[in-house]
N, C-alpha and C. Protein backbone atom coordinates (compact mmCIF):
# COMPACT_ATOMS: atom_id res chain seq x y z
N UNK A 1 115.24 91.03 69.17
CA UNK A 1 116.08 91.58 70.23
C UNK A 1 115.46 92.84 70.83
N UNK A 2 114.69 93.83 70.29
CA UNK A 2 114.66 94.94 70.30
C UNK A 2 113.26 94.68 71.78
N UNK A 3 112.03 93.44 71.43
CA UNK A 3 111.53 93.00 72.57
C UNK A 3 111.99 92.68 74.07
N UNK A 4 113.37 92.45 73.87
CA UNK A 4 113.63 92.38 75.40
C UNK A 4 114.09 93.50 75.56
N UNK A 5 114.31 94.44 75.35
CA UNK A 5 114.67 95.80 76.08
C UNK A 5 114.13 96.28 77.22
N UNK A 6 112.66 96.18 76.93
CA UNK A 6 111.62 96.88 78.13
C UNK A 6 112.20 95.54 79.07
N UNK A 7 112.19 94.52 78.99
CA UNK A 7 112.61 93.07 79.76
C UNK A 7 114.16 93.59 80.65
N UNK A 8 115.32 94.43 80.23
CA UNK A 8 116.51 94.36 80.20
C UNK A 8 116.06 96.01 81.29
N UNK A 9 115.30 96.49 81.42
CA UNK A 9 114.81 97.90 81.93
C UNK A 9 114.43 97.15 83.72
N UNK A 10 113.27 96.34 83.46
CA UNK A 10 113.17 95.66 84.69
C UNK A 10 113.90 95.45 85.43
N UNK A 11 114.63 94.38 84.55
CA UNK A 11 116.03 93.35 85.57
C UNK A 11 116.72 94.40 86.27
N UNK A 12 117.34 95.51 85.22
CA UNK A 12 118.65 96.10 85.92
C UNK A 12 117.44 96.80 87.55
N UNK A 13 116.22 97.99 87.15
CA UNK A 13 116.05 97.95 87.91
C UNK A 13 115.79 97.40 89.31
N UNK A 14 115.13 96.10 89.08
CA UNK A 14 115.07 94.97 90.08
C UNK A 14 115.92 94.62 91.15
N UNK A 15 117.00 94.67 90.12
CA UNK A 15 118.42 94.31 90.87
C UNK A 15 119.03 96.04 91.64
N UNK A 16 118.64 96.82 91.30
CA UNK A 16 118.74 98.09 91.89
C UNK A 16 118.13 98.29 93.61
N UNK A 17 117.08 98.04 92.88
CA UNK A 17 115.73 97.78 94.31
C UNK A 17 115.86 97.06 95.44
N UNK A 18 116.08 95.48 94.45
CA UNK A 18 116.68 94.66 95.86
C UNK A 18 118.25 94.84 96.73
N UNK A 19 118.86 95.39 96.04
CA UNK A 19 120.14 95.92 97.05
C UNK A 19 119.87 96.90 97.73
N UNK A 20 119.02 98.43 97.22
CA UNK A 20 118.32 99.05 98.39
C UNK A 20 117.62 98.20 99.39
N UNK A 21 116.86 97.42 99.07
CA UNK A 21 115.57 96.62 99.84
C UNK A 21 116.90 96.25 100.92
N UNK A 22 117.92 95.56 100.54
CA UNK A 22 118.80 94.64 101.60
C UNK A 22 119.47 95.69 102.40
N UNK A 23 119.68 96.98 101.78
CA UNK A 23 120.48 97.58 102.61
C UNK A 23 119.52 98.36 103.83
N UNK A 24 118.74 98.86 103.39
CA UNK A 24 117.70 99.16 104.47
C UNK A 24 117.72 98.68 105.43
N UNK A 25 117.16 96.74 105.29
CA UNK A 25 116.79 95.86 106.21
C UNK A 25 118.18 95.98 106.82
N UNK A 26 119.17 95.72 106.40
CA UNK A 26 120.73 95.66 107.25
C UNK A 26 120.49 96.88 108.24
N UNK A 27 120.21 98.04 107.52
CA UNK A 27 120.57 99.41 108.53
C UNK A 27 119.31 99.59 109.68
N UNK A 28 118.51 98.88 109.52
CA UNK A 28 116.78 99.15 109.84
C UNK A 28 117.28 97.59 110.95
N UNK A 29 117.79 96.72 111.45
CA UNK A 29 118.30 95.68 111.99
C UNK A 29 119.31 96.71 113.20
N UNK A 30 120.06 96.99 112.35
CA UNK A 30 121.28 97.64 113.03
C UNK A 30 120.86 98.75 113.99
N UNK A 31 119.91 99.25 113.95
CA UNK A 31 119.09 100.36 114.44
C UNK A 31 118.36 99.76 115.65
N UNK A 32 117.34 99.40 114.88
CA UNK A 32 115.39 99.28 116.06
C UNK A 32 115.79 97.48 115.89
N UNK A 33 116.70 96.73 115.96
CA UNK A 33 117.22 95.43 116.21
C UNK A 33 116.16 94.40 115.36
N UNK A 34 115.81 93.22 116.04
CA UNK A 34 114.55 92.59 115.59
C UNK A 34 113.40 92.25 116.19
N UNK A 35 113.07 93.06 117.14
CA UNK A 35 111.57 92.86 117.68
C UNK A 35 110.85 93.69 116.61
N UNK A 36 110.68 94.43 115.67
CA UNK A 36 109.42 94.93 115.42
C UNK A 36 110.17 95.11 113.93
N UNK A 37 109.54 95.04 112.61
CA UNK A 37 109.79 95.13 110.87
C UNK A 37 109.97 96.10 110.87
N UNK A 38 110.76 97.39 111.62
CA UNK A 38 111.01 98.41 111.14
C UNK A 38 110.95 98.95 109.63
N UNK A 39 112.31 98.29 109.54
CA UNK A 39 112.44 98.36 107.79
C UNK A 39 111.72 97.97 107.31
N UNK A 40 110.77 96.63 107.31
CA UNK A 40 109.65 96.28 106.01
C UNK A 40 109.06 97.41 106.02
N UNK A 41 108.65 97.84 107.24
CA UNK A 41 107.35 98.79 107.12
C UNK A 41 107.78 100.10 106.19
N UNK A 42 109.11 100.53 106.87
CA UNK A 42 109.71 101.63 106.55
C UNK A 42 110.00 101.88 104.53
N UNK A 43 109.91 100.17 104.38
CA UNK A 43 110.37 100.01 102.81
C UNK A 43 108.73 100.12 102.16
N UNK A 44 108.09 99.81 102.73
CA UNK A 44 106.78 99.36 102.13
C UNK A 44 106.04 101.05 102.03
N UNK A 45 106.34 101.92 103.15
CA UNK A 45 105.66 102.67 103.85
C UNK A 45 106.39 104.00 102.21
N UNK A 46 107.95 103.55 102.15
CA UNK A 46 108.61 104.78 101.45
C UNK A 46 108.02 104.31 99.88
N UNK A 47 108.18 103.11 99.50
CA UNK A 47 107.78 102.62 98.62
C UNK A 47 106.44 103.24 97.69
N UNK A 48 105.57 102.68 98.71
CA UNK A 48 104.39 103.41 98.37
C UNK A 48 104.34 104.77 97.90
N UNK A 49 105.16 105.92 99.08
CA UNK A 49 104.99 107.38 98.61
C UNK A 49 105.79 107.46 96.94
N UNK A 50 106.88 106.52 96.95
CA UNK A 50 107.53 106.26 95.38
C UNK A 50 106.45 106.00 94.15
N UNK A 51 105.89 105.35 94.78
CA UNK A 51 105.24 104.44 93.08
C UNK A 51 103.83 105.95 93.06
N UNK A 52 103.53 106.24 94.15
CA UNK A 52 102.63 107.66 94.30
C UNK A 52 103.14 108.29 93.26
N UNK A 53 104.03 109.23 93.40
CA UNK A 53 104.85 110.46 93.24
C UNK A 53 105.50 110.51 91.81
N UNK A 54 105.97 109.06 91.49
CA UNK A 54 106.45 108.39 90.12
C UNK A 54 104.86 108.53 89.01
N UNK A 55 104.41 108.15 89.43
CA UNK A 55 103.27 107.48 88.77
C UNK A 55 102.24 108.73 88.42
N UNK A 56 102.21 110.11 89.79
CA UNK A 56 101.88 111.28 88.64
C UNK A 56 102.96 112.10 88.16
N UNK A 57 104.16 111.87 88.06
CA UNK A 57 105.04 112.54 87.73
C UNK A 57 104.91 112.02 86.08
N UNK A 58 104.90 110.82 85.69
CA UNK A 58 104.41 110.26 84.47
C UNK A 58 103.33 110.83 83.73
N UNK A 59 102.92 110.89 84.53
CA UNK A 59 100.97 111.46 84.07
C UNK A 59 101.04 112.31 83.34
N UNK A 60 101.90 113.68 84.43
CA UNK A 60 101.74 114.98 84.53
C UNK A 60 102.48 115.44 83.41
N UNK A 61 103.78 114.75 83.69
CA UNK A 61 105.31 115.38 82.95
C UNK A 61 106.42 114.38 82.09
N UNK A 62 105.72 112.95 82.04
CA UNK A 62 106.06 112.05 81.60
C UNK A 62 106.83 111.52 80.26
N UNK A 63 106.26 113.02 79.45
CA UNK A 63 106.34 112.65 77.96
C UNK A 63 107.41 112.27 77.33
N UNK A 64 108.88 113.11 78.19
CA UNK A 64 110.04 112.93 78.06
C UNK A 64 110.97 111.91 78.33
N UNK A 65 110.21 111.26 79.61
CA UNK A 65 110.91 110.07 80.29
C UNK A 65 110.59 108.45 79.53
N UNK A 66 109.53 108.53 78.91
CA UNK A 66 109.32 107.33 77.84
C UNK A 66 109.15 106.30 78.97
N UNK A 67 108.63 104.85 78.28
CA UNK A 67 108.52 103.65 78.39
C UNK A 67 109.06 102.91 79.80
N UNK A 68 110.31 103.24 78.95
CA UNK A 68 111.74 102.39 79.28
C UNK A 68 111.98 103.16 80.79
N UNK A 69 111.68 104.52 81.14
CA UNK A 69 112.13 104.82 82.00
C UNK A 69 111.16 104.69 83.43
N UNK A 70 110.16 104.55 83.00
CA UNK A 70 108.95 104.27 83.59
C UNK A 70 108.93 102.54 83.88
N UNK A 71 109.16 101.82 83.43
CA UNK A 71 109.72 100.49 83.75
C UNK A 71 110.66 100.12 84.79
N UNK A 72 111.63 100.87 84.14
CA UNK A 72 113.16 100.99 85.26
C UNK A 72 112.83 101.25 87.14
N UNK A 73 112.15 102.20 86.86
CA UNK A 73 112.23 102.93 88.16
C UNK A 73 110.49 102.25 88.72
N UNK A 74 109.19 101.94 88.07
CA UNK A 74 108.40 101.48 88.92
C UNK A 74 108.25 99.96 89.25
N UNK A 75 108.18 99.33 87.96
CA UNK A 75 108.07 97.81 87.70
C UNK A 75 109.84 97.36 88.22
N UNK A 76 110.31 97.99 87.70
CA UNK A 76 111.94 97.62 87.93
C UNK A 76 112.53 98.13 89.73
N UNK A 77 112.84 98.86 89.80
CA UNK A 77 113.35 99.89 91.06
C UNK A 77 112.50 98.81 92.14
N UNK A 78 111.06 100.20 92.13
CA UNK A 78 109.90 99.77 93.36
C UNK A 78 109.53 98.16 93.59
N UNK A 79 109.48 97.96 92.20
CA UNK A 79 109.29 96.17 92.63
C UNK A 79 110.06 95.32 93.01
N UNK A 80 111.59 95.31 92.77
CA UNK A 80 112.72 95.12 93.58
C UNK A 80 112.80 95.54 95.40
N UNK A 81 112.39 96.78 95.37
CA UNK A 81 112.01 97.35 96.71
C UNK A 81 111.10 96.64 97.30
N UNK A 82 109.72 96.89 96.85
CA UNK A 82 108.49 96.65 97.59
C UNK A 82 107.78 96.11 96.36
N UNK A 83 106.97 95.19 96.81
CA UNK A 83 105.98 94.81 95.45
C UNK A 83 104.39 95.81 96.51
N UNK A 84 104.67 95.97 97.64
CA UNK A 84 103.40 96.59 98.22
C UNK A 84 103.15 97.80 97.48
N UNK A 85 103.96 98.58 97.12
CA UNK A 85 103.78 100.10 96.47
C UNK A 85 102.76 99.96 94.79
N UNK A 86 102.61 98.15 94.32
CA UNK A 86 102.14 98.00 93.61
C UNK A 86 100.79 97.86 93.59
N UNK A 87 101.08 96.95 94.97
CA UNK A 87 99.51 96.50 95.23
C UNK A 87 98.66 98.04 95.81
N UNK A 88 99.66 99.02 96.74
CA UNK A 88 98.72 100.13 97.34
C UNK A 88 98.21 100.93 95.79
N UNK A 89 99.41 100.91 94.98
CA UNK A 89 98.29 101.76 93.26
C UNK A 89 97.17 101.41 92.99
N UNK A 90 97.36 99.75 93.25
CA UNK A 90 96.11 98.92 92.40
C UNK A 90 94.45 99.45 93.02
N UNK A 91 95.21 99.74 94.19
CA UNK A 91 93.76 99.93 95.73
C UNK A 91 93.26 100.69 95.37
N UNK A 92 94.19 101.93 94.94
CA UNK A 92 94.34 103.69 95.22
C UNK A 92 93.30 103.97 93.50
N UNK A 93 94.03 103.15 92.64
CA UNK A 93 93.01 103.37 91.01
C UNK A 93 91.68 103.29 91.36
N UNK A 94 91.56 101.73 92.19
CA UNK A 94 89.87 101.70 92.50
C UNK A 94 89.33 102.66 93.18
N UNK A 95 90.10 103.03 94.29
CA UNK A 95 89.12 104.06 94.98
C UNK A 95 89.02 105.56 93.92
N UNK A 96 89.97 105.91 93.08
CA UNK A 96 89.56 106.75 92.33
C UNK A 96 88.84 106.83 91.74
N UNK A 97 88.63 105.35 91.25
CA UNK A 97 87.25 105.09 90.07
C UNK A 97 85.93 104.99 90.70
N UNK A 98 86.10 105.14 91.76
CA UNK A 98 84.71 105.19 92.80
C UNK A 98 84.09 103.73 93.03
N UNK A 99 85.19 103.19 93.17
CA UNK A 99 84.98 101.33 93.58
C UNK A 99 85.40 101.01 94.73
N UNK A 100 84.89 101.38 95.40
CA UNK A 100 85.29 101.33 96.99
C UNK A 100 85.22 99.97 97.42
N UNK A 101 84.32 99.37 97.35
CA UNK A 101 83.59 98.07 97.08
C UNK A 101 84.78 97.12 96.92
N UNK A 102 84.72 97.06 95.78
CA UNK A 102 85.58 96.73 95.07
C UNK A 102 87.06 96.28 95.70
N UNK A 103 87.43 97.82 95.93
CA UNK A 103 88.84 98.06 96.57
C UNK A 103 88.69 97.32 98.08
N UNK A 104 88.03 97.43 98.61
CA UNK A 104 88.04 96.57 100.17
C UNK A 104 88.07 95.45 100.12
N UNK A 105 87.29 94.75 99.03
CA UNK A 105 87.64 93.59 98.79
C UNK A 105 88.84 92.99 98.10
N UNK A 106 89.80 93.83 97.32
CA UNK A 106 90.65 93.89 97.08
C UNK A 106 92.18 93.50 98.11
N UNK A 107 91.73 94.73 99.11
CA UNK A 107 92.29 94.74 99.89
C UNK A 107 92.54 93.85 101.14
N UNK A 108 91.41 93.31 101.55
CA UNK A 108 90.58 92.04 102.15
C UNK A 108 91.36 90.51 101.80
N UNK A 109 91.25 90.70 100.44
CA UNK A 109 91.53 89.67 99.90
C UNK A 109 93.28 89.15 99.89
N UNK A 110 94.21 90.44 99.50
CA UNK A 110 95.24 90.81 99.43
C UNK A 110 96.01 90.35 100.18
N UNK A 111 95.96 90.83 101.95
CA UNK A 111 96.39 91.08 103.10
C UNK A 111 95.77 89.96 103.89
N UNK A 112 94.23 89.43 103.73
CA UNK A 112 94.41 88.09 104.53
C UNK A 112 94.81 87.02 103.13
N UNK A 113 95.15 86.89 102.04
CA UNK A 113 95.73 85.33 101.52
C UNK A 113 97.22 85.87 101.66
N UNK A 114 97.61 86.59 101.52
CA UNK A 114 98.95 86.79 102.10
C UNK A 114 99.62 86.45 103.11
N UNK A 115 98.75 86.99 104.16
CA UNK A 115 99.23 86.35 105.65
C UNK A 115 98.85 84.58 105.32
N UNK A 116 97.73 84.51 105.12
CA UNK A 116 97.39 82.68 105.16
C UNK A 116 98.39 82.35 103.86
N UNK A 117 98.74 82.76 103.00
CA UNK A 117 99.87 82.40 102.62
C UNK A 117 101.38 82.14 103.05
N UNK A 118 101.40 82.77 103.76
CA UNK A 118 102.58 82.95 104.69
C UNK A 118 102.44 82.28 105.91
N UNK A 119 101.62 82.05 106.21
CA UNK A 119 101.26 80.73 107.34
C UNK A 119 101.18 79.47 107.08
N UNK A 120 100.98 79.15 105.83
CA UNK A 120 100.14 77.56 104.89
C UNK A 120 102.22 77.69 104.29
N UNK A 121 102.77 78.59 104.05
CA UNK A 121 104.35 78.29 103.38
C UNK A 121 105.41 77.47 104.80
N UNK A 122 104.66 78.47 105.65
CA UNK A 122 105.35 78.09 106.85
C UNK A 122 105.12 76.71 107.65
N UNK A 123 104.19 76.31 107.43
CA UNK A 123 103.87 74.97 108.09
C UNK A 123 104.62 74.15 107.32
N UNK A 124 104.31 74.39 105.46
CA UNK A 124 104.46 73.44 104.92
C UNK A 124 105.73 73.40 105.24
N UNK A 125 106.41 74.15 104.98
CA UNK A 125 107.91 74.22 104.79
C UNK A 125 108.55 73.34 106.38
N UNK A 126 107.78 73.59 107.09
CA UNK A 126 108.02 72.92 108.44
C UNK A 126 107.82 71.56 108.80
N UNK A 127 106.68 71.12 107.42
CA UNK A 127 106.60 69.62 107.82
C UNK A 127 107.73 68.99 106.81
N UNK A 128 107.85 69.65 105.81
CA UNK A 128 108.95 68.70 104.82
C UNK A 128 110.55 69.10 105.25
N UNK A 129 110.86 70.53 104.88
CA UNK A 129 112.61 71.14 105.80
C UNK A 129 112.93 70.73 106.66
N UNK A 130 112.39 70.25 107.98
CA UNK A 130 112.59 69.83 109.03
C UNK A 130 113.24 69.10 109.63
């Protein structure tokens, strides 16, 4: 039992995240309407400065907040929110490690199978839903 805890840290956050995530998009709709992702961007954009700010706050001052709390709020919270704030860390480690290389291709890779993911879901889904 004591293994699903860090598991039970996620969920609740998750479920935290995605009701922010929905309420945004509702208020971010209600606002700048639907010509332009306001809100994704706006979620992706705040997101990011989150999993930033979280992630040396851990580093720095972490010792107290443990595991569990560090779960909750990045893997749990942010990933409910944005899974982008995950992928911009992943970028942000490489370029620290002096893998630039690396990271572009990372990034490259990321952002176009994503979109062609999201294009190849959309067809499909269009030839069978239909």
């Amino acid at each position: 039992m004591r293994a699903l805890v860090p598991y039970l840290w996620v969920f609740l956050g998750a479920g935290l995240g995605g009701a922010l995530r929905h309420g945004v998009n509702q208020a971010g709709a209600a606002v700048f309407g639907g010509g332009f992702p306001a809100a994704t961007l706006f979620v992706n954009l705040i997101g990011c400065f989150a999993i930033g700010a979280l992630t040396s706050l851990f580093a720095f001052r972490g010792e107290a907040a443990g595991q569990h709390a560090r779960l909750f709020l990045t893997t749990g919270v942010l990933g409910g929110f944005t899974t982008f704030s995950a992928f911009s860390l992943d970028t942000a480690d490489l370029l620290e490690r002096g893998q630039g290389g690396l990271a572009g291709a990372y990034v490259a890779a990321s952002v176009g199978g994503a979109l062609m993911g999201a294009l190849m879901g959309l067809s499909f889904g269009r030839a069978v839903f239909r």
